[in-house]
C-alpha atoms as a PDB file:
ATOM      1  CA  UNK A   1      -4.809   4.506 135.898  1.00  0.00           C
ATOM      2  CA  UNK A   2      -5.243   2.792 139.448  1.00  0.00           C
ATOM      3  CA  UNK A   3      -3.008   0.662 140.893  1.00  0.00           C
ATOM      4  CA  UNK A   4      -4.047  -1.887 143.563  1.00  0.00           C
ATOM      5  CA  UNK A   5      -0.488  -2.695 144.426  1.00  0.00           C
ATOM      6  CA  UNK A   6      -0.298   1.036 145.499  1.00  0.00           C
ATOM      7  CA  UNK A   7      -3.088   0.750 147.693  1.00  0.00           C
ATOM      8  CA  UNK A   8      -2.383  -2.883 149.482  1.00  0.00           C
ATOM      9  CA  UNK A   9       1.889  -1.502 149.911  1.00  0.00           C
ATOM     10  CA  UNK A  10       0.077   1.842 151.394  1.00  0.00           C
ATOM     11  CA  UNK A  11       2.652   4.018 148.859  1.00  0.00           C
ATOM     12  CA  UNK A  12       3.438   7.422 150.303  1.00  0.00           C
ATOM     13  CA  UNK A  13       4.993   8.332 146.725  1.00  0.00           C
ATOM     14  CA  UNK A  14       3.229   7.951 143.068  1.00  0.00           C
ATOM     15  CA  UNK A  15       3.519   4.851 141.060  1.00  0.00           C
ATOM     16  CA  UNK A  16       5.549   6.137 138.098  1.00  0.00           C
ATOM     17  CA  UNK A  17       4.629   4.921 134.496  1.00  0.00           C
ATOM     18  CA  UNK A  18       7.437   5.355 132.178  1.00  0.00           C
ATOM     19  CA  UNK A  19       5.836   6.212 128.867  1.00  0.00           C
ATOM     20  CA  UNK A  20       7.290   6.564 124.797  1.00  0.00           C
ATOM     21  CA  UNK A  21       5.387   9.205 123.024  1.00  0.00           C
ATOM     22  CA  UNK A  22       5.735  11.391 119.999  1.00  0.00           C
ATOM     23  CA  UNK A  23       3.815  13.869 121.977  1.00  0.00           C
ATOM     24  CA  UNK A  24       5.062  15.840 125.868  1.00  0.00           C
ATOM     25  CA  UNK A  25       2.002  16.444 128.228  1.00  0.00           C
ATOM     26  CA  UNK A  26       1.504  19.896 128.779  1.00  0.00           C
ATOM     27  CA  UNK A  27       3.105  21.353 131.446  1.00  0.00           C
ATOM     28  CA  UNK A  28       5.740  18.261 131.646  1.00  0.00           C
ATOM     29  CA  UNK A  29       9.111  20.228 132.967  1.00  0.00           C
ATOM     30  CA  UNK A  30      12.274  19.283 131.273  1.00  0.00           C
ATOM     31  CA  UNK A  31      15.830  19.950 131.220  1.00  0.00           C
ATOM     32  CA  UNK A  32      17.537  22.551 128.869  1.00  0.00           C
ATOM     33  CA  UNK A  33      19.089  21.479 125.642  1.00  0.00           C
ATOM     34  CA  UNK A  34      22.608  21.052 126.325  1.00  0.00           C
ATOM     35  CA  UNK A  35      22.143  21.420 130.525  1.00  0.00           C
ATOM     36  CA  UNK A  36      23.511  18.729 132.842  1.00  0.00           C
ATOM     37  CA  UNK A  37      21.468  17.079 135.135  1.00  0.00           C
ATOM     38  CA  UNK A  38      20.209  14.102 136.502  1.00  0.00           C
ATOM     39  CA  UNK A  39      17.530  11.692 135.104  1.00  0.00           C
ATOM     40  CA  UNK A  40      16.777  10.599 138.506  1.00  0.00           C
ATOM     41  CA  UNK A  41      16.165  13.486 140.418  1.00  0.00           C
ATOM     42  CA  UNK A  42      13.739  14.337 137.657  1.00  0.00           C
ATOM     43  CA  UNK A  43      12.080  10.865 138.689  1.00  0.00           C
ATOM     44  CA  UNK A  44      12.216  11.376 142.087  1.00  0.00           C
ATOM     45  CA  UNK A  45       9.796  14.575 141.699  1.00  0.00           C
ATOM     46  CA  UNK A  46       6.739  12.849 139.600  1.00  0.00           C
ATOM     47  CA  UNK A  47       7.169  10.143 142.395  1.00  0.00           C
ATOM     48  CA  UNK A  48       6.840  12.816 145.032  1.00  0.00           C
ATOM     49  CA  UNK A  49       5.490  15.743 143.960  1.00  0.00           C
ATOM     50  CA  UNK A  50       3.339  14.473 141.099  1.00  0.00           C
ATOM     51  CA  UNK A  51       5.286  16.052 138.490  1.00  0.00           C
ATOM     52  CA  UNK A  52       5.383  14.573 134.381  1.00  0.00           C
ATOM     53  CA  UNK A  53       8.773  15.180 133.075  1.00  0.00           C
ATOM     54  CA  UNK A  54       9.529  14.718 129.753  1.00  0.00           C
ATOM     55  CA  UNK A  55      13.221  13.835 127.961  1.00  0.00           C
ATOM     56  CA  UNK A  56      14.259  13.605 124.097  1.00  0.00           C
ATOM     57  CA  UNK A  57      17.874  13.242 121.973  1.00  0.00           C
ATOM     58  CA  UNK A  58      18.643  16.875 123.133  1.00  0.00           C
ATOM     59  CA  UNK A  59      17.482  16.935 127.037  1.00  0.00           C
ATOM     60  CA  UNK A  60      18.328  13.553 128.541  1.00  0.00           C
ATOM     61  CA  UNK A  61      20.274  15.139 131.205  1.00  0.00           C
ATOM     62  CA  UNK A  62      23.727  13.409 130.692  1.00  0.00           C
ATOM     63  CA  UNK A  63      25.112  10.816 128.938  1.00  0.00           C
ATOM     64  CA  UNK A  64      24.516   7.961 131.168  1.00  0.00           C
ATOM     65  CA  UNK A  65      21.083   9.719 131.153  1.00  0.00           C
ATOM     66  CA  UNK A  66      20.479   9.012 127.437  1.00  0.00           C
ATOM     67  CA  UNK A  67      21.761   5.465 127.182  1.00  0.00           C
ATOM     68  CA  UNK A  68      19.408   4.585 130.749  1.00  0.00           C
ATOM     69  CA  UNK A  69      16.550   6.383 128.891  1.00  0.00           C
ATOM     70  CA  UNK A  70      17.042   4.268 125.427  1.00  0.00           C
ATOM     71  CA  UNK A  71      18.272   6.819 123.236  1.00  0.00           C
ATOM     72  CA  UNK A  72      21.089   4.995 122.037  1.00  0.00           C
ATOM     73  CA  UNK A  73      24.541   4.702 123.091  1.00  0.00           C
ATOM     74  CA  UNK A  74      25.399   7.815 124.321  1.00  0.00           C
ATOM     75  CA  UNK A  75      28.275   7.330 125.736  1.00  0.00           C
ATOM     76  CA  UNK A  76      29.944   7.063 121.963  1.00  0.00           C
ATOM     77  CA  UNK A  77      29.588  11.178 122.797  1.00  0.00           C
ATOM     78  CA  UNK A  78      31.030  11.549 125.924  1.00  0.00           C
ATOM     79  CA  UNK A  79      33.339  13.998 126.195  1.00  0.00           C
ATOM     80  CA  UNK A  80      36.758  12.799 124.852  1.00  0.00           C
ATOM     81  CA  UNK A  81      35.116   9.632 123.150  1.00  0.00           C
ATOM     82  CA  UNK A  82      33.787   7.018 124.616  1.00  0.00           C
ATOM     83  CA  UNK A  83      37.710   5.533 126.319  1.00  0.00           C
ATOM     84  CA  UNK A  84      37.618   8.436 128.448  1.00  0.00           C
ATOM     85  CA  UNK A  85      33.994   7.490 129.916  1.00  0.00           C
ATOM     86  CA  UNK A  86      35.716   3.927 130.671  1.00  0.00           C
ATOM     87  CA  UNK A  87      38.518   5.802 132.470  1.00  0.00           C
ATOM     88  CA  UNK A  88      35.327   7.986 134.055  1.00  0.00           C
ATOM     89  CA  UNK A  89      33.841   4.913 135.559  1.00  0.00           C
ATOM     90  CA  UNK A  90      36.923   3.455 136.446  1.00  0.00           C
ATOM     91  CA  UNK A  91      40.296   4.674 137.743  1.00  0.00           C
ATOM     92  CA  UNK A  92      40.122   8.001 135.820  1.00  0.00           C
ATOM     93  CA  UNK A  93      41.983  10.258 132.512  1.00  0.00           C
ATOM     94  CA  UNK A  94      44.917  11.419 134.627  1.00  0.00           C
ATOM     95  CA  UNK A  95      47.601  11.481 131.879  1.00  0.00           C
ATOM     96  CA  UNK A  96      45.523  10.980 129.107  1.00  0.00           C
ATOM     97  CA  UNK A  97      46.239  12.942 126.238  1.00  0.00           C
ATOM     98  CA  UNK A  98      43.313  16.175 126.127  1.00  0.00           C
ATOM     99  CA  UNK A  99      42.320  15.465 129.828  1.00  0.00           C
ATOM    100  CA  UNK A 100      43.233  18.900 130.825  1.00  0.00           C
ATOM    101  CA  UNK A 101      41.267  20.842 128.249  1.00  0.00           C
ATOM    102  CA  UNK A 102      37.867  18.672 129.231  1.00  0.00           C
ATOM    103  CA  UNK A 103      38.609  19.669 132.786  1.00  0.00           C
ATOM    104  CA  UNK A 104      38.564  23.251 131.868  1.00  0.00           C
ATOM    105  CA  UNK A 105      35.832  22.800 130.140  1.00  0.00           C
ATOM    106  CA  UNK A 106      33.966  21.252 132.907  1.00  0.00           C
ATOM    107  CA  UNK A 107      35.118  23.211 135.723  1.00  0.00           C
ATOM    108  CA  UNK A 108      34.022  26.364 133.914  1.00  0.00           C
ATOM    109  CA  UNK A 109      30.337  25.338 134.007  1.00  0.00           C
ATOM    110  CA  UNK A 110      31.095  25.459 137.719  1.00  0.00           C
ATOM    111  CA  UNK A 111      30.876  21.488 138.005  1.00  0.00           C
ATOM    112  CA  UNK A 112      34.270  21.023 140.173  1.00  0.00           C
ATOM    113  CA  UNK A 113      33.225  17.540 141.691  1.00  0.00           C
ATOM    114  CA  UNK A 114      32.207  16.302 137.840  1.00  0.00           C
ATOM    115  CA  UNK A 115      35.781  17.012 137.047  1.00  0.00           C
ATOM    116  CA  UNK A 116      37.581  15.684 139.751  1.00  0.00           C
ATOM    117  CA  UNK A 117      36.106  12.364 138.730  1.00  0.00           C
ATOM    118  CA  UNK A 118      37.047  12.888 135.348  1.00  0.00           C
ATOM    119  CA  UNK A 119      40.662  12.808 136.318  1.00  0.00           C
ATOM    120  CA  UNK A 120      40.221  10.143 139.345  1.00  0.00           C
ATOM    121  CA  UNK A 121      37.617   8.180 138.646  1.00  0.00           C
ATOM    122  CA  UNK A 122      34.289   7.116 139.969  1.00  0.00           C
ATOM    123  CA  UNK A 123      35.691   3.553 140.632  1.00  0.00           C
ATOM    124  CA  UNK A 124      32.725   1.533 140.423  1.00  0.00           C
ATOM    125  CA  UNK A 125      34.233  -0.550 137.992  1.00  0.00           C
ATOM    126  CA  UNK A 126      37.858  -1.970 138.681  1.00  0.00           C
ATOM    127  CA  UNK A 127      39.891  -1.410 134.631  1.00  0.00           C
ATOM    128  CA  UNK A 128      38.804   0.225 131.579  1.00  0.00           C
ATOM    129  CA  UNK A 129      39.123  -3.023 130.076  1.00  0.00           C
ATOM    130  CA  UNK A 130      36.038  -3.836 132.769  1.00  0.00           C
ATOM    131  CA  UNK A 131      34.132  -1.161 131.620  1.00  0.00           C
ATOM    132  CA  UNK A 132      34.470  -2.196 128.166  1.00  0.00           C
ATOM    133  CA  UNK A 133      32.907  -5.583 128.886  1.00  0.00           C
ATOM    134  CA  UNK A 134      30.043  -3.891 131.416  1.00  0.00           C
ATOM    135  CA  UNK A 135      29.106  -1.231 128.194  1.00  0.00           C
ATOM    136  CA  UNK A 136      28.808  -4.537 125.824  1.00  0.00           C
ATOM    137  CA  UNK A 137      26.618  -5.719 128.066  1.00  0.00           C
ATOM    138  CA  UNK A 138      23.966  -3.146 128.206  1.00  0.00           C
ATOM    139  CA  UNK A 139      20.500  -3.960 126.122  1.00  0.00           C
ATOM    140  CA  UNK A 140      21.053  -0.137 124.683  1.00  0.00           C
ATOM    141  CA  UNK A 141      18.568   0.823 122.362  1.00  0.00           C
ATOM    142  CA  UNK A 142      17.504   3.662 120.359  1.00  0.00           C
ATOM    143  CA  UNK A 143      13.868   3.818 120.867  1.00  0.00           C
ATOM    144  CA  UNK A 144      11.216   4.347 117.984  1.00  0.00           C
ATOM    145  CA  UNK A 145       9.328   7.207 119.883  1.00  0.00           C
ATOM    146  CA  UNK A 146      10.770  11.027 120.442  1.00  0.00           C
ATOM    147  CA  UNK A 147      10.131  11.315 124.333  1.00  0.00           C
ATOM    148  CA  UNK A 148      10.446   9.457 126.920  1.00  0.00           C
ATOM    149  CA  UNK A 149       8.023  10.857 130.046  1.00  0.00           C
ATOM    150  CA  UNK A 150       7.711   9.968 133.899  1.00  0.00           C
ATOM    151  CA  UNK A 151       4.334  10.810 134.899  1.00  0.00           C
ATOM    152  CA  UNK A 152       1.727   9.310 138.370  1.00  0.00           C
ATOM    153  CA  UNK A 153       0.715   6.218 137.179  1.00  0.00           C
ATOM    154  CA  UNK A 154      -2.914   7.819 138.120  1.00  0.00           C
ATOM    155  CA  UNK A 155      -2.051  10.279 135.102  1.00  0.00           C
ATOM    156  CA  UNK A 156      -2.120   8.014 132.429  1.00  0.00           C
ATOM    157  CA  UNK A 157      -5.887   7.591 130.844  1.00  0.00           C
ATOM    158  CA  UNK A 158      -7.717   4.145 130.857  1.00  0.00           C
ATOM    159  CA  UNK A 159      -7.484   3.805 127.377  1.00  0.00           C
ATOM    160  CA  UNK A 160      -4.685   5.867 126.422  1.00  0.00           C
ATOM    161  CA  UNK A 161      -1.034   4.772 125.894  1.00  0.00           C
ATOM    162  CA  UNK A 162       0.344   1.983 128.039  1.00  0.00           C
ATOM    163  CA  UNK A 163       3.389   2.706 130.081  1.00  0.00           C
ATOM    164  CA  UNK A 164       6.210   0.695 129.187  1.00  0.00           C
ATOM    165  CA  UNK A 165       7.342   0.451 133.042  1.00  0.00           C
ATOM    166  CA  UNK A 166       5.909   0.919 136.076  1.00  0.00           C
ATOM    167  CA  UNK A 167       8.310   1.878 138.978  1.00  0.00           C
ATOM    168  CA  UNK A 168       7.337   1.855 142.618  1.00  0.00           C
ATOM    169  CA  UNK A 169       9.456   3.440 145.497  1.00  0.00           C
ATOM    170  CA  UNK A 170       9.845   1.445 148.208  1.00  0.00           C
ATOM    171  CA  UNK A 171      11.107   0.794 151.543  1.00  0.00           C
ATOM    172  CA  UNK A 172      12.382  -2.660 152.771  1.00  0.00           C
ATOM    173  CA  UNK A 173       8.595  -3.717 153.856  1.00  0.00           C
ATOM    174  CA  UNK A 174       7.107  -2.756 150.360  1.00  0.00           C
ATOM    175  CA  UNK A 175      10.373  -4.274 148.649  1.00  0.00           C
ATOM    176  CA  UNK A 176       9.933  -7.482 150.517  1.00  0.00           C
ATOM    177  CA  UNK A 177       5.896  -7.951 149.697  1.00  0.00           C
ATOM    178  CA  UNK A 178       7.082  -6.726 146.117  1.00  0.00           C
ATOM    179  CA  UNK A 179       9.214  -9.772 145.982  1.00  0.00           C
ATOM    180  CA  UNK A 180       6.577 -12.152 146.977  1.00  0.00           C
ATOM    181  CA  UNK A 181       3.958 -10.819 144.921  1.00  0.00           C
ATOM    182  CA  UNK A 182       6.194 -11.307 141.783  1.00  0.00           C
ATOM    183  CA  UNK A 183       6.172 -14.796 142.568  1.00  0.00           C
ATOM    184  CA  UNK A 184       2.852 -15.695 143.953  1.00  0.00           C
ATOM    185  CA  UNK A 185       1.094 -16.574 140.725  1.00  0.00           C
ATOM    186  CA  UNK A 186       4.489 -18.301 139.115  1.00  0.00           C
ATOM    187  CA  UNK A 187       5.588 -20.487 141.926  1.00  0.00           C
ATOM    188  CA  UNK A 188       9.420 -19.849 140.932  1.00  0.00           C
ATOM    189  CA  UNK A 189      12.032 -18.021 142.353  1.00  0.00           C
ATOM    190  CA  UNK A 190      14.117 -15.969 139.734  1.00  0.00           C
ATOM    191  CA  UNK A 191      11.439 -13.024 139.486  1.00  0.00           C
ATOM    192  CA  UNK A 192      13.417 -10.241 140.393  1.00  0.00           C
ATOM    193  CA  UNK A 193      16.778  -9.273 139.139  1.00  0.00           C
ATOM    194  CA  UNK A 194      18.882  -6.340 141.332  1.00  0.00           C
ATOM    195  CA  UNK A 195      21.527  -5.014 139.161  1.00  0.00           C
ATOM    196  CA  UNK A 196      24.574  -3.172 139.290  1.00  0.00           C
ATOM    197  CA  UNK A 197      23.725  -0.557 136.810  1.00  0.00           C
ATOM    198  CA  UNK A 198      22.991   3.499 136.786  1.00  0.00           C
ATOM    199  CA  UNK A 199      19.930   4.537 138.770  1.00  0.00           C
ATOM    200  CA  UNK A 200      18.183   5.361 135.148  1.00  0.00           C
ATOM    201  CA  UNK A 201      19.400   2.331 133.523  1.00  0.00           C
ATOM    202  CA  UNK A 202      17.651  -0.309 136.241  1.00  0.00           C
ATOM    203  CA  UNK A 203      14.000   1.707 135.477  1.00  0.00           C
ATOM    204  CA  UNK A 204      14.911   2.212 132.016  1.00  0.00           C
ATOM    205  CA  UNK A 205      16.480  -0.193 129.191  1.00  0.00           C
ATOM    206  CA  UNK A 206      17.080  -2.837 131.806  1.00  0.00           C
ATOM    207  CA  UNK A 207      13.421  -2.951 132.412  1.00  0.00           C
ATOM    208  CA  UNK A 208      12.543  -2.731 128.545  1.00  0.00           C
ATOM    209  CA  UNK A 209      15.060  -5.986 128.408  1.00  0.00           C
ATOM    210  CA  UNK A 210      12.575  -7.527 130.775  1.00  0.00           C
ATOM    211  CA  UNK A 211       9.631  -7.064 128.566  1.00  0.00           C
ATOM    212  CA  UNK A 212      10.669  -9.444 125.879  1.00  0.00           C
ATOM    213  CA  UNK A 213      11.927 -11.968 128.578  1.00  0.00           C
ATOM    214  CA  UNK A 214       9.807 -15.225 128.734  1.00  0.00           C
ATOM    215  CA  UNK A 215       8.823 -14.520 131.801  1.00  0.00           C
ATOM    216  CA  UNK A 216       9.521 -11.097 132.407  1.00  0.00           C
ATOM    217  CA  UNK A 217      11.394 -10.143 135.579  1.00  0.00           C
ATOM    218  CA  UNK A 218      11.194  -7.191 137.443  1.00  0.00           C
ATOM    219  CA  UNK A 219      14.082  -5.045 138.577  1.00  0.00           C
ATOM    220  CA  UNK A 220      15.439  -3.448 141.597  1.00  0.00           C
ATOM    221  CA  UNK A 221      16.972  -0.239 141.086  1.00  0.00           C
ATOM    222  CA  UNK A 222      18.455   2.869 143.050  1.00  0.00           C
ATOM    223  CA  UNK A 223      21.655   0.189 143.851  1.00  0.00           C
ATOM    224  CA  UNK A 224      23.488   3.042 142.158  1.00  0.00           C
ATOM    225  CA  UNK A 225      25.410   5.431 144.488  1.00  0.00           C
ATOM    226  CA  UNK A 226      25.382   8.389 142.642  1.00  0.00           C
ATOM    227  CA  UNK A 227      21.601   8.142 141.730  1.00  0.00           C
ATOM    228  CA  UNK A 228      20.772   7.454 145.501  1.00  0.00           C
ATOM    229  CA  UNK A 229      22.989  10.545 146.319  1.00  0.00           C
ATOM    230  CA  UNK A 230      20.815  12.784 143.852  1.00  0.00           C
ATOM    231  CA  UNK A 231      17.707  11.515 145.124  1.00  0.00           C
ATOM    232  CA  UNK A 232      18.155  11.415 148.866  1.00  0.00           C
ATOM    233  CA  UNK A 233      16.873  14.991 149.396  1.00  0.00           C
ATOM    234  CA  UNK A 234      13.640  14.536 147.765  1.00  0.00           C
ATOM    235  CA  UNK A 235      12.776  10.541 148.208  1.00  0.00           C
ATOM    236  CA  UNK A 236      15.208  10.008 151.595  1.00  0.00           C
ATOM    237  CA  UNK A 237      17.658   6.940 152.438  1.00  0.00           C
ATOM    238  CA  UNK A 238      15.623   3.962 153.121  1.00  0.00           C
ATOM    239  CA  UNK A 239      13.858   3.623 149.345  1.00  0.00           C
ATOM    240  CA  UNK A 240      14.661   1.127 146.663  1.00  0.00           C
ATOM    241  CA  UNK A 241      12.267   1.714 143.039  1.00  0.00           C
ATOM    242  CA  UNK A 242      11.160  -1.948 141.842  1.00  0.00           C
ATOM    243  CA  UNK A 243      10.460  -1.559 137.929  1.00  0.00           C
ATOM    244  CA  UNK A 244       7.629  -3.268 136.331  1.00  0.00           C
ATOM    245  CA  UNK A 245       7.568  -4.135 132.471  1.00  0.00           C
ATOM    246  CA  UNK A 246       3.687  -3.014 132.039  1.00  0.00           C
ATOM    247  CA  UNK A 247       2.657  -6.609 130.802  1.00  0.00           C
ATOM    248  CA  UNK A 248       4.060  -8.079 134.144  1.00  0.00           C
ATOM    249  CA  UNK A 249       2.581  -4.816 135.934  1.00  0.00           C
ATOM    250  CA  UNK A 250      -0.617  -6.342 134.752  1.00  0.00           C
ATOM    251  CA  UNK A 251       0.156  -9.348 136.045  1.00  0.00           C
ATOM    252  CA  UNK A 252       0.942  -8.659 139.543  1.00  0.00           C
ATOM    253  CA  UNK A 253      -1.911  -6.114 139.875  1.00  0.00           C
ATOM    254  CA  UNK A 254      -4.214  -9.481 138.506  1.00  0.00           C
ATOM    255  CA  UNK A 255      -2.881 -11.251 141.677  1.00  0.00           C
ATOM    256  CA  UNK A 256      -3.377  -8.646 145.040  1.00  0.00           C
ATOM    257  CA  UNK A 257      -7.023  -9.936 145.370  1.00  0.00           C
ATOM    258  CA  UNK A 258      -6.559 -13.285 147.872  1.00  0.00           C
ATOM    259  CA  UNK A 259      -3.143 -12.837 148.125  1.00  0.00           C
ATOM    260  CA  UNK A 260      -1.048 -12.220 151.766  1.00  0.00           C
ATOM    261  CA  UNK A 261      -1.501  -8.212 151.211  1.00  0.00           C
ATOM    262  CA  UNK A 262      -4.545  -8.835 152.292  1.00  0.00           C
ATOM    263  CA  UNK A 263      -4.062 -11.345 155.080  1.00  0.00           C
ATOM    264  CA  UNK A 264      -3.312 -10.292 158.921  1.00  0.00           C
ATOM    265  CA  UNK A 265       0.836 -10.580 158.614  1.00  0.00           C
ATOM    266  CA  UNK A 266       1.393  -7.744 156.364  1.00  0.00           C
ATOM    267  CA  UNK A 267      -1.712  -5.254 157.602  1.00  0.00           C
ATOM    268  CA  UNK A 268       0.033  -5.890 161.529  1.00  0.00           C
ATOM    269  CA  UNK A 269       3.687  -4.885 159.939  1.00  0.00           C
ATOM    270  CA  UNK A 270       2.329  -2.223 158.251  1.00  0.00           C
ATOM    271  CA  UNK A 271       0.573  -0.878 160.910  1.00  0.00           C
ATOM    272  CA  UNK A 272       3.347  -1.333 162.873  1.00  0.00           C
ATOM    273  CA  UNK A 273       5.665   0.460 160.647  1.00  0.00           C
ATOM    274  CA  UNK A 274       3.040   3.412 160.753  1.00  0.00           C
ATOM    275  CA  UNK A 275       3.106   3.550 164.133  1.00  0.00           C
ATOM    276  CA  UNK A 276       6.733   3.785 164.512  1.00  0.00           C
ATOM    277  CA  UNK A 277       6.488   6.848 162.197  1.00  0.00           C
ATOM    278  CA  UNK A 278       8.547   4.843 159.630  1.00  0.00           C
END
């Protein structure tokens, strides 16, 4: 599957289409069963490197991971129950009763940094009480399908099952014609929602939300700190992925032909930006 929006932004990474299948594409890697790790950096390497990855009820990563990817609430497992991940996200478990067995428990897969913020805190989200109202107001899921795969957009057969998001990395230049684009053919403004949620969560059940809007937004991700410090190695500093629900994929792909992406203002800043080396 070609993308015309890849070609006009002049993408150095792959288009992304997030797929649900019952089936994993051969040679899709994919974490261990029980094995931390991050959803994102997984994402980061089919947008660079071309690689499918594939994720199910056993391999999402970590918790967070699962609930982004739509297999449920997750965080209803997190170690301790779910009111120690609101003291995770928040201020931290110092004190609270069975803290210092978990911290054993993490420290002795050799994850010291994961359990310092298990006592302290992540503090992106002032109270528990906060956190409470932030998990009510997720659109988790449980979706119908056993995987959930990243794979190059150019991957996916004409024909064959349609993504259920597109995601594009991009730097402020692609963001900003991104932005446009999503309102060229409307003629509104509200087209693009940026959230504060996990890196996985803004590609994945925040952009399923999006699919049933009337209209359908799209939404900027990587505004998560941990996901951006995860993915920095592979997809650098300057990068922001901009989710598409497929339907308003189409949509915007419908509308590059006679629009300003081909007009002399954006070829002159992208060739500037190319020249710079940027």
């Amino acid at each position: 599957m070609k993308s015309k929006i890849a070609n006009a932004l002049r993408l150095k990474t792959h288009p992304v289409g997030l797929l649900w299948t019952d089936e994993k594409p051969e040679g899709a890697i994919q974490f261990h069963e029980g094995k931390w790790g991050c959803v994102m950096a997984m994402f980061a390497q089919a947008a660079v490197q071309g690689k499918p990855s594939a994720f199910d009820r056993e391999t999402f990563g970590c918790i967070g991971g699962g609930v982004g990817l739509g297999f449920g609430n997750q965080y209803e497992n997190w170690q301790g129950g779910i009111e120690c991940f609101y003291g995770f996200l928040s201020s931290g478990n110092e004190g609270r009763e069975g803290t210092e067995e978990i911290v054993h428990d993490i420290r002795r897969t050799g994850r010291t940094a994961a359990a310092e913020r298990f006592i302290h805190g992540e503090r992106y989200v002032k109270s528990e009480e906060l956190v409470k109202k932030f998990v009510a107001s997720l659109p988790i899921i449980d979706i119908p399908s056993r995987y959930v795969i990243f794979t190059p957009l150019e991957d996916v057969p004409a024909g064959g099952p349609r993504p259920e998001v597109v995601i594009f990395v991009v730097n402020p230049d692609q963001l900003s014609a991104l932005v446009f684009l999503a309102g060229y053919g409307r003629g509104t403004l509200d087209n693009v929602r940026i959230l504060s949620g996990a890196g996985c969560q803004n590609i994945g059940i925040n952009a399923y939300r999006e699919a049933h809007a009337n209209p359908p937004r799209a939404v900027v991700g990587l505004t998560d700190i941990s996901a951006r410090l995860y993915t920095a190695h592979t997809l650098g500093h300057q990068v922001m992925t901009f989710a598409l629900p497929f339907v308003m994929f189409e949509e915007l792909e419908s509308n590059v032909e006679g629009s300003f992406l081909e007009r002399e203002q954006w070829q002159s800043l992208m060739d500037g930006a190319e020249f710079a080396g940027t």
